[in-house]
PDB file of N, CA and C in Angstrom:
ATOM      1  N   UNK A   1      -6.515  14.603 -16.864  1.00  0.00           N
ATOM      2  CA  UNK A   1      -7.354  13.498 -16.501  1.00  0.00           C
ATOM      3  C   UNK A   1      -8.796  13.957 -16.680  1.00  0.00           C
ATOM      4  N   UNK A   2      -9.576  13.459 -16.932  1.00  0.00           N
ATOM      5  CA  UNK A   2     -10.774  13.292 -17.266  1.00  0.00           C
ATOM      6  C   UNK A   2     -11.741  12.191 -16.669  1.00  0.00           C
ATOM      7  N   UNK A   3     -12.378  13.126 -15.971  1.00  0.00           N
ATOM      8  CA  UNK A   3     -13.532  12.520 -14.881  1.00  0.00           C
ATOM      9  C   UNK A   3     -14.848  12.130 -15.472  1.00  0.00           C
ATOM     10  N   UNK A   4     -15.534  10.863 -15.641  1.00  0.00           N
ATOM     11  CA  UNK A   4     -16.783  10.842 -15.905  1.00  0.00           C
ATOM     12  C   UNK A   4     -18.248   9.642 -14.969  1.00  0.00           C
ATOM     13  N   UNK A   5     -18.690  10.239 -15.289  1.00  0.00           N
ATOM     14  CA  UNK A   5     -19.744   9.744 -14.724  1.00  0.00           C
ATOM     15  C   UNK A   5     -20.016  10.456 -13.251  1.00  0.00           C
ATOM     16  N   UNK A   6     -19.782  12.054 -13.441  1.00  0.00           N
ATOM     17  CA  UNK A   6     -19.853  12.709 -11.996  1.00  0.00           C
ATOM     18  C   UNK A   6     -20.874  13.316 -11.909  1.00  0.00           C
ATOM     19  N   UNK A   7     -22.376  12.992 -11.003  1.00  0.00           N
ATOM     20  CA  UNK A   7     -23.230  13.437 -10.861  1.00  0.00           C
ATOM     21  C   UNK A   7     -23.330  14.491  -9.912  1.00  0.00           C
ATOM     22  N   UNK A   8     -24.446  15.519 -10.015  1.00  0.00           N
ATOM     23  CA  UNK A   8     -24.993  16.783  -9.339  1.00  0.00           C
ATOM     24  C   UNK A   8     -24.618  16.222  -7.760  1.00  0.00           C
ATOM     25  N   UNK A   9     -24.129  16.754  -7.266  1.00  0.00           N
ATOM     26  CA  UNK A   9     -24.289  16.204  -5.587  1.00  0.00           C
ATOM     27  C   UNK A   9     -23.004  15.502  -5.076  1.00  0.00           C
ATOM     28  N   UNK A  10     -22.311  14.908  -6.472  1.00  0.00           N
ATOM     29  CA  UNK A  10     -20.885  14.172  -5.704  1.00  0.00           C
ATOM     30  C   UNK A  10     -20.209  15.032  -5.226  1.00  0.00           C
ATOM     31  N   UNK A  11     -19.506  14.546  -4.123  1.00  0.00           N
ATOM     32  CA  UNK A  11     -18.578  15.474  -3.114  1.00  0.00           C
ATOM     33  C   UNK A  11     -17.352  14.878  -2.935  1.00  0.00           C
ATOM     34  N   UNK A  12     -17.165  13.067  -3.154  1.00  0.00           N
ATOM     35  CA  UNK A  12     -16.067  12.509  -2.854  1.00  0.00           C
ATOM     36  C   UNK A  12     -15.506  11.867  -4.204  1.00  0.00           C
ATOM     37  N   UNK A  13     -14.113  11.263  -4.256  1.00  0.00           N
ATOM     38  CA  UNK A  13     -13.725  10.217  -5.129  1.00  0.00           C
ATOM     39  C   UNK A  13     -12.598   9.528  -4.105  1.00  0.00           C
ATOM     40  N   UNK A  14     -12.790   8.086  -4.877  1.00  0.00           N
ATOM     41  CA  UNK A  14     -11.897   7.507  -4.142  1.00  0.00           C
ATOM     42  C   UNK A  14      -9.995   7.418  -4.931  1.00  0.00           C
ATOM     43  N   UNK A  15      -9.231   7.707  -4.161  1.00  0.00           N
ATOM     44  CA  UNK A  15      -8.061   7.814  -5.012  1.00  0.00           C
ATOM     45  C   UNK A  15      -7.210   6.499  -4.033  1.00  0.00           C
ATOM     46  N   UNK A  16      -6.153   5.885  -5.269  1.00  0.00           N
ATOM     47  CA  UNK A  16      -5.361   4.970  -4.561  1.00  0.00           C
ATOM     48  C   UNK A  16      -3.764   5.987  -4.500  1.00  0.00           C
ATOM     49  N   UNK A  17      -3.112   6.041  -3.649  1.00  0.00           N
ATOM     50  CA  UNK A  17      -1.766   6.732  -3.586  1.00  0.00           C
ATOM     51  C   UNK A  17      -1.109   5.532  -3.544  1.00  0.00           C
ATOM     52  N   UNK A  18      -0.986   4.530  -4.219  1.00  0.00           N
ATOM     53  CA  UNK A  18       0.145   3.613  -3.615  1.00  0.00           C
ATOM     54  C   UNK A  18       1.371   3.900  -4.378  1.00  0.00           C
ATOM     55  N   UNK A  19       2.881   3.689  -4.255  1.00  0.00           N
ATOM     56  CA  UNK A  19       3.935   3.855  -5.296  1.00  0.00           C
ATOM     57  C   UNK A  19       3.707   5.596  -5.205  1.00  0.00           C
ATOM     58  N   UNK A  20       3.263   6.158  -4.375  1.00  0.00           N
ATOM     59  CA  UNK A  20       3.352   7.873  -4.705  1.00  0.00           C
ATOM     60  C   UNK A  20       4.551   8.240  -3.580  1.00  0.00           C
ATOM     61  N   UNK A  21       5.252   8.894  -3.738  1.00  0.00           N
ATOM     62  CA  UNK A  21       5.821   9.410  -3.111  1.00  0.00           C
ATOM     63  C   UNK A  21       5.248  10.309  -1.776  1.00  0.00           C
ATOM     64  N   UNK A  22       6.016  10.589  -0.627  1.00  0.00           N
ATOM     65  CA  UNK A  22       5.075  11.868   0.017  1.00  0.00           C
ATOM     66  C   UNK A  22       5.053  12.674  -0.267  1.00  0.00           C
ATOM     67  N   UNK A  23       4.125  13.751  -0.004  1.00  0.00           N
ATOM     68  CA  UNK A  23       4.629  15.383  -0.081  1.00  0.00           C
ATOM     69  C   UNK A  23       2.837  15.793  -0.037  1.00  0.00           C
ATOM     70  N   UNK A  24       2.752  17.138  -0.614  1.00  0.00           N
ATOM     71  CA  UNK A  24       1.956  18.022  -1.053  1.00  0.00           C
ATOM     72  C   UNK A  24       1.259  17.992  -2.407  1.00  0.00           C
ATOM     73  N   UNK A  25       0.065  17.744  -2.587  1.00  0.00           N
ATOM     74  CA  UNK A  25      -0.249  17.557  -3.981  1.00  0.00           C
ATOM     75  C   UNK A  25      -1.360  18.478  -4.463  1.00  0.00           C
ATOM     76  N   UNK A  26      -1.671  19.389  -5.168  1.00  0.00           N
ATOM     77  CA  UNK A  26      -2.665  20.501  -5.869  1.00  0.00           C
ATOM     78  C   UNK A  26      -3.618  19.754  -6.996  1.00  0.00           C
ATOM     79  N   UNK A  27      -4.311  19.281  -6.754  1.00  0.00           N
ATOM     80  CA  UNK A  27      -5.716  19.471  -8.106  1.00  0.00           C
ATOM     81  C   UNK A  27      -6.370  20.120  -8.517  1.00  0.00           C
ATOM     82  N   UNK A  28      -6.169  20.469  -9.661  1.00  0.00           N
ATOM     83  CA  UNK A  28      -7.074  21.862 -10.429  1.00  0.00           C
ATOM     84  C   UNK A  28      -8.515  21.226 -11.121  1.00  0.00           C
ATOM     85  N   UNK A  29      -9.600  21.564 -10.983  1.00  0.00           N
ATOM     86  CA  UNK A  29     -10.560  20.893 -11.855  1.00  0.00           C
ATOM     87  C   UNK A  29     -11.180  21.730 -11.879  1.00  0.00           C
ATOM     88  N   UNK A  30     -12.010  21.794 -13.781  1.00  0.00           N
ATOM     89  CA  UNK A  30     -12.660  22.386 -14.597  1.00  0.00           C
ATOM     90  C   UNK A  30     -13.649  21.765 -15.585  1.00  0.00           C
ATOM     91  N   UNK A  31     -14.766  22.694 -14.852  1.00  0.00           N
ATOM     92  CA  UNK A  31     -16.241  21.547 -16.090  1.00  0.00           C
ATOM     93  C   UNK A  31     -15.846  22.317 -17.878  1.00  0.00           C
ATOM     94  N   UNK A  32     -16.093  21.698 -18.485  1.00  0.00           N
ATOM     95  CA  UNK A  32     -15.694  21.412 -19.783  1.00  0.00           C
ATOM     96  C   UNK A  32     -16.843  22.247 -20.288  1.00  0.00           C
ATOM     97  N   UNK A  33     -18.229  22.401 -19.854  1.00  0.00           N
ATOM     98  CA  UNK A  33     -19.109  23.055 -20.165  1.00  0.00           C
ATOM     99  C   UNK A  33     -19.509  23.896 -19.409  1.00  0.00           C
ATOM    100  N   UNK A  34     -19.070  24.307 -18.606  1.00  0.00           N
ATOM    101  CA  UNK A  34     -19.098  25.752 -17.745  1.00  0.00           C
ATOM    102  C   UNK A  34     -18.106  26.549 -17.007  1.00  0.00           C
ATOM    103  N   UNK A  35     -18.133  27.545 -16.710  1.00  0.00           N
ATOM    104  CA  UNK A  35     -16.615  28.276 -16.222  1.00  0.00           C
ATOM    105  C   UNK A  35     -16.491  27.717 -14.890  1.00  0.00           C
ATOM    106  N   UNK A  36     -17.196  26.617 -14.616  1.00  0.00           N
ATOM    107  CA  UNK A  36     -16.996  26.396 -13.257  1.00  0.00           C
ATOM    108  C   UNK A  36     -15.588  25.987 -13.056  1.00  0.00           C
ATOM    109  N   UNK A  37     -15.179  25.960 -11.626  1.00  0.00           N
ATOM    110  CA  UNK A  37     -13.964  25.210 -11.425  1.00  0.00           C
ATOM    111  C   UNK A  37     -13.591  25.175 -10.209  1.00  0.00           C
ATOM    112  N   UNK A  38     -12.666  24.243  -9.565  1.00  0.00           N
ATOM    113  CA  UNK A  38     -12.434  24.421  -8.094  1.00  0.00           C
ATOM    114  C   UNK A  38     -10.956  23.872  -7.856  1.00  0.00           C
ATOM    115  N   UNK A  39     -10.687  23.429  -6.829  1.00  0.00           N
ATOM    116  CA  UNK A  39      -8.934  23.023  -6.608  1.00  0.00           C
ATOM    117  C   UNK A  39      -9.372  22.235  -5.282  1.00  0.00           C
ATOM    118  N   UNK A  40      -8.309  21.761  -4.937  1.00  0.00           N
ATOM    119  CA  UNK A  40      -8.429  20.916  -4.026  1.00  0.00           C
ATOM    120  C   UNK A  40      -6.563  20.514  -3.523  1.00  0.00           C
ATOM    121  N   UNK A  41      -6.309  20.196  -2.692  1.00  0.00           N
ATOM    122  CA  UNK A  41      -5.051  19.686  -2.072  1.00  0.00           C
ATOM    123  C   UNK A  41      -5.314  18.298  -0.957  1.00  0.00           C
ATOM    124  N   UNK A  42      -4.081  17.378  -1.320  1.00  0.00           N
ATOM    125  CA  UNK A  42      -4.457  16.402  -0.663  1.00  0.00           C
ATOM    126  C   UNK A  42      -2.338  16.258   0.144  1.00  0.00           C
ATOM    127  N   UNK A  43      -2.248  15.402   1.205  1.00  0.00           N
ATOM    128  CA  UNK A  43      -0.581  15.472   2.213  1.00  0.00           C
ATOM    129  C   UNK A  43      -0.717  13.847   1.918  1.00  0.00           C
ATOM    130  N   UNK A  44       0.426  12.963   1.199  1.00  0.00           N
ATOM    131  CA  UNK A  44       0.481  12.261   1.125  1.00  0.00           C
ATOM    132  C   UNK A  44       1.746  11.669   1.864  1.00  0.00           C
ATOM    133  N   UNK A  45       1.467  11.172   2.850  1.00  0.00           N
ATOM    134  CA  UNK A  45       2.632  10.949   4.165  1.00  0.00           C
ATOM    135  C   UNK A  45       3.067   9.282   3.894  1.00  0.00           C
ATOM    136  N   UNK A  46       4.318   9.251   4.112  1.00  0.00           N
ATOM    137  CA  UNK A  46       4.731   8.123   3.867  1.00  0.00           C
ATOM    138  C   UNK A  46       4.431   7.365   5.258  1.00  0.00           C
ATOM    139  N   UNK A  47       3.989   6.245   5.348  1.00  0.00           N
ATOM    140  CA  UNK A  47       3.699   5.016   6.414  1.00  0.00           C
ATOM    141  C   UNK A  47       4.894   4.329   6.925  1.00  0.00           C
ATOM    142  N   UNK A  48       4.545   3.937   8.547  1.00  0.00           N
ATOM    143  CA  UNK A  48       6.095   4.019   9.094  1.00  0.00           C
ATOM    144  C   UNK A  48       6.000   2.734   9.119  1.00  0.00           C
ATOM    145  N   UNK A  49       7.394   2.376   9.791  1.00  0.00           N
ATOM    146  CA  UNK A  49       7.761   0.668   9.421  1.00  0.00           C
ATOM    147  C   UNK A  49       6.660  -0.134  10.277  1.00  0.00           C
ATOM    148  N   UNK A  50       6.802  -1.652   9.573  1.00  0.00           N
ATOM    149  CA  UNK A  50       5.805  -2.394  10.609  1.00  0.00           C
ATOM    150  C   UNK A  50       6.948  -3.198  11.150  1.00  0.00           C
ATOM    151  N   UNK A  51       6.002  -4.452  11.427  1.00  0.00           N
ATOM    152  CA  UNK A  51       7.463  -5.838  12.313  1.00  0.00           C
ATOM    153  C   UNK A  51       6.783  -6.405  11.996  1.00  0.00           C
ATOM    154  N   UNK A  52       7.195  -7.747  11.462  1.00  0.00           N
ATOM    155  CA  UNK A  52       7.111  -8.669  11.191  1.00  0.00           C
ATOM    156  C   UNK A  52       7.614 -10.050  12.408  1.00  0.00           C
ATOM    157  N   UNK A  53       6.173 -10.632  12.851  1.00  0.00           N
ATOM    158  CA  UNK A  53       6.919 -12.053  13.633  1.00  0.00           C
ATOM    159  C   UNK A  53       6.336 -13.373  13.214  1.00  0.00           C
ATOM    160  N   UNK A  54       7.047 -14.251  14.113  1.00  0.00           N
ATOM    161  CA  UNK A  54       6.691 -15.453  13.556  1.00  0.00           C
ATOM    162  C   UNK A  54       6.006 -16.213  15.088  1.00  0.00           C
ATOM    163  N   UNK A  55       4.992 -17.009  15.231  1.00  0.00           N
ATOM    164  CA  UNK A  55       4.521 -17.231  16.403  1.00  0.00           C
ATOM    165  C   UNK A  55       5.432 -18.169  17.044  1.00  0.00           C
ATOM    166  N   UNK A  56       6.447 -19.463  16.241  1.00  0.00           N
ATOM    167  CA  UNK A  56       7.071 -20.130  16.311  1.00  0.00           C
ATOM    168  C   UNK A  56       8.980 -19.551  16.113  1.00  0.00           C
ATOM    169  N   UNK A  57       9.371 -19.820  16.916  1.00  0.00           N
ATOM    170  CA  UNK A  57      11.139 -19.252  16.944  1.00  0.00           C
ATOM    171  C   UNK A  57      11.782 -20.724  15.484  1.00  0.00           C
ATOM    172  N   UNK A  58      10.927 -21.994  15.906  1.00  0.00           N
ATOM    173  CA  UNK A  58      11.687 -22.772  14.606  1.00  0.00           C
ATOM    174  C   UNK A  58      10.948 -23.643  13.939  1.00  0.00           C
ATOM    175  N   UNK A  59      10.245 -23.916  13.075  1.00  0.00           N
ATOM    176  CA  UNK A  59       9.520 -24.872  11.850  1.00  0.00           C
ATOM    177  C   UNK A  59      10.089 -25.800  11.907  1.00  0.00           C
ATOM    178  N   UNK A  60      10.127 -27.155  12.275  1.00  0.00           N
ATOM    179  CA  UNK A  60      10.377 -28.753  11.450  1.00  0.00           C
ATOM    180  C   UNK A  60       9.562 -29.054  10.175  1.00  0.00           C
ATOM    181  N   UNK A  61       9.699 -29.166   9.293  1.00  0.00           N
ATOM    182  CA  UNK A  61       9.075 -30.351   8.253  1.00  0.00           C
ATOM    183  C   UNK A  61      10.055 -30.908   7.257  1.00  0.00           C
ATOM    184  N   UNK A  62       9.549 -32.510   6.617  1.00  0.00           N
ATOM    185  CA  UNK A  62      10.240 -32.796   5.929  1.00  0.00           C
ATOM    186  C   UNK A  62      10.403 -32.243   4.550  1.00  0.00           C
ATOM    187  N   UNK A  63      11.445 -32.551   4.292  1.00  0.00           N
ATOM    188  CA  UNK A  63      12.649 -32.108   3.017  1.00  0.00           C
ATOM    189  C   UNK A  63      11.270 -32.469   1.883  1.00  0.00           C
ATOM    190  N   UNK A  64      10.788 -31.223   1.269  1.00  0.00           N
ATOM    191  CA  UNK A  64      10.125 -31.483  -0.114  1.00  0.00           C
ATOM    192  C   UNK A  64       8.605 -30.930   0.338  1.00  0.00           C
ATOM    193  N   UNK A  65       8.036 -31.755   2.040  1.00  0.00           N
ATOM    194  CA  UNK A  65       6.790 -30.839   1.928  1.00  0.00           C
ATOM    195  C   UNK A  65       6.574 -29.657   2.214  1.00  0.00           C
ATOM    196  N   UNK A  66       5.608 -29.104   2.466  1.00  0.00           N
ATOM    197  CA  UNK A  66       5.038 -27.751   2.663  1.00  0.00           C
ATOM    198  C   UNK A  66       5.129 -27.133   4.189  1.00  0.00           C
ATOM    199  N   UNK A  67       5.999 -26.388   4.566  1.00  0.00           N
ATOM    200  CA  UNK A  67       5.385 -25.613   5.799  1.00  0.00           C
ATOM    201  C   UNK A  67       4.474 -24.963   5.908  1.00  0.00           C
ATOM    202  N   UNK A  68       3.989 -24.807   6.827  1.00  0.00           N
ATOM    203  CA  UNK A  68       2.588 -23.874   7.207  1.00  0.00           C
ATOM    204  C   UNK A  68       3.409 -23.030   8.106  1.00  0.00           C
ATOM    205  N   UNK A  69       3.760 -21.409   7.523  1.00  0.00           N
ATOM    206  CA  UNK A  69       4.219 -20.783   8.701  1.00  0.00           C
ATOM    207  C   UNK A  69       3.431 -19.498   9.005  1.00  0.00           C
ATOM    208  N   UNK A  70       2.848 -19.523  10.449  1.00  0.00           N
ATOM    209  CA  UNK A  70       2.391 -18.137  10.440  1.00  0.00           C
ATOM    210  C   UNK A  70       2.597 -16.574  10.610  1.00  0.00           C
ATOM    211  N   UNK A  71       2.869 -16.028  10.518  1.00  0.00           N
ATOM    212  CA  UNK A  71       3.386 -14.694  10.115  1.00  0.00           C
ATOM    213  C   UNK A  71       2.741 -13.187  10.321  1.00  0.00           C
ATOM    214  N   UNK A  72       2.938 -12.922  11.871  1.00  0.00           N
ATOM    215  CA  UNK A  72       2.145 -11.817  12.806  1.00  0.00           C
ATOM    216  C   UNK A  72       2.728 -10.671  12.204  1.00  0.00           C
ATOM    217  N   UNK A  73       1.679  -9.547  11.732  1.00  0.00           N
ATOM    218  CA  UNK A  73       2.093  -8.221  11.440  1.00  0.00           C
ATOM    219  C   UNK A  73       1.800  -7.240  12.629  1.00  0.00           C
ATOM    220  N   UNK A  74       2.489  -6.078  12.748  1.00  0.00           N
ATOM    221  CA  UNK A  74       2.506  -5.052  13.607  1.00  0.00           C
ATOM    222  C   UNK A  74       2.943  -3.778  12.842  1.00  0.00           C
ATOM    223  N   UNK A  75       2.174  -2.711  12.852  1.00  0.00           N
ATOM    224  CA  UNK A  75       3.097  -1.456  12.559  1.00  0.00           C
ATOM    225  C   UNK A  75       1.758  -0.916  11.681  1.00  0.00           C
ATOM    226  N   UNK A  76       2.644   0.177  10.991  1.00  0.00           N
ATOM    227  CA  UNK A  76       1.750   1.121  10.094  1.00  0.00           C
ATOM    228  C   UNK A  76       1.657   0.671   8.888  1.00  0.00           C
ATOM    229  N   UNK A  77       2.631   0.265   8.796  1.00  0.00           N
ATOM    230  CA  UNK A  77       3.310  -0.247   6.613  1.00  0.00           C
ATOM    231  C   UNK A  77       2.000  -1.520   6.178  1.00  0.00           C
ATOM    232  N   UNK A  78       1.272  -1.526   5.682  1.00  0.00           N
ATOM    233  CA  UNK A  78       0.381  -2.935   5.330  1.00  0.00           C
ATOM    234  C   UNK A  78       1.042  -4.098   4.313  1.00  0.00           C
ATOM    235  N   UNK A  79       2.411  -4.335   4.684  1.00  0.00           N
ATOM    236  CA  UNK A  79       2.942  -5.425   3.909  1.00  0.00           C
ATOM    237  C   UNK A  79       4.451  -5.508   4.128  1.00  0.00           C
ATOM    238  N   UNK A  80       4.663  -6.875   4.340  1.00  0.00           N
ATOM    239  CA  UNK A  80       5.819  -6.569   4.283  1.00  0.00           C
ATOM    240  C   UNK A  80       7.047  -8.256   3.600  1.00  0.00           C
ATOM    241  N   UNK A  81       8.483  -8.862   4.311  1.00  0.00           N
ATOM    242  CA  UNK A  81       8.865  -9.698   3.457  1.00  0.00           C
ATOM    243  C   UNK A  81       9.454 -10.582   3.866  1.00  0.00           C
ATOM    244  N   UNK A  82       9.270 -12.062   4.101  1.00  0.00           N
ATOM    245  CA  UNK A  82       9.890 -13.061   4.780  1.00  0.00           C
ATOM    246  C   UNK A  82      10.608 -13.753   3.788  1.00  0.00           C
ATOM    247  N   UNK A  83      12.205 -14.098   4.312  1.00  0.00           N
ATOM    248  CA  UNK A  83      13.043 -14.028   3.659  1.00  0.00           C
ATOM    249  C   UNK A  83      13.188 -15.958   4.283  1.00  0.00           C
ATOM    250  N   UNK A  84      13.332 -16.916   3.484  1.00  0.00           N
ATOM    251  CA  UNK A  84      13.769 -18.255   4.285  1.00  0.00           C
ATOM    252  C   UNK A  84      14.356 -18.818   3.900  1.00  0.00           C
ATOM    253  N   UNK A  85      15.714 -18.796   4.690  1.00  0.00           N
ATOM    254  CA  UNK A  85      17.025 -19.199   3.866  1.00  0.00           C
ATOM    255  C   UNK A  85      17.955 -18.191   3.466  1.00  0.00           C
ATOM    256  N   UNK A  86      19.423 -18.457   3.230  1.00  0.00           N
ATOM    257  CA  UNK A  86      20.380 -18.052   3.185  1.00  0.00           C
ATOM    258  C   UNK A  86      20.988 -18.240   1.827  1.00  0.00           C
ATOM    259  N   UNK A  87      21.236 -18.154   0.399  1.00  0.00           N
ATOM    260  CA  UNK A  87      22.040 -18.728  -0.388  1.00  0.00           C
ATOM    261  C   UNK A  87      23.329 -19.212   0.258  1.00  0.00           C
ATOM    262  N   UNK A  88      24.155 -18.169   0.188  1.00  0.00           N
ATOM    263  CA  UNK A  88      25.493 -18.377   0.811  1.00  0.00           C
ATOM    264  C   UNK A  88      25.557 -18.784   1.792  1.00  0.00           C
ATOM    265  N   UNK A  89      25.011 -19.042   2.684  1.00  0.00           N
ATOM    266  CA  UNK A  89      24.702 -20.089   4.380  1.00  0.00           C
ATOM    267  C   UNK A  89      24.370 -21.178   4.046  1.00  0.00           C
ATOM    268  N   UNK A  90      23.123 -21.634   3.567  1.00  0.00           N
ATOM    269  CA  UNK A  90      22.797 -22.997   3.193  1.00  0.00           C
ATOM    270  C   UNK A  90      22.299 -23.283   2.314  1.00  0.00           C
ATOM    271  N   UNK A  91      22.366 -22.895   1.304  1.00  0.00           N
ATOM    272  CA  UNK A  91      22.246 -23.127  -0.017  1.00  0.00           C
ATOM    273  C   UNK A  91      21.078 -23.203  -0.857  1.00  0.00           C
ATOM    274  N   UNK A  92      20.223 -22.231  -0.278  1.00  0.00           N
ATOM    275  CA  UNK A  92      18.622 -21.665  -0.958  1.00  0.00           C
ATOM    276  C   UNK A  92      18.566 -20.565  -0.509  1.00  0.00           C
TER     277      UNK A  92
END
């Protein structure tokens, strides 16, 4: 990988880990024009479950329009999956 636009004085970068697995990770980096070089290690911990609620136990609306349902998060995980409906139960 190849870093640019890194000026005298930077100390940080921003990295996204999403889709990474956890564990232990080593970065080796080397200026291209000097023997400089340094390393670095970063612990990429997997995020624990959240919960998912609903403020309402049951929704009415009619057949075709739109529900408005709201949908309370809790936990560590930042996402998660509301499932509505059954195929094999009722037929969506």
């Amino acid at each position: 990988m190849l870093l640019t636009g890194v000026e005298d004085g930077d100390a940080s970068f921003v990295a996204n880990f999403t889709d990474v697995d956890g564990g232990d990770y080593s970065f080796d980096f080397a200026v291209e024009d000097s023997t400089a070089e340094d390393s670095a290690s970063i612990n990429v911990t997997e995020l624990g479950d959240g919960e998912l609620s609903l403020d309402q136990n049951v929704y009415t609306e009619q057949q075709g329009d739109v529900a408005n349902i709201t949908v309370q998060f809790e936990g560590d995980s930042d996402g998660g999956s509301l499932v509505i409906g059954d195929e094999d139960d009722v037929g969506y």
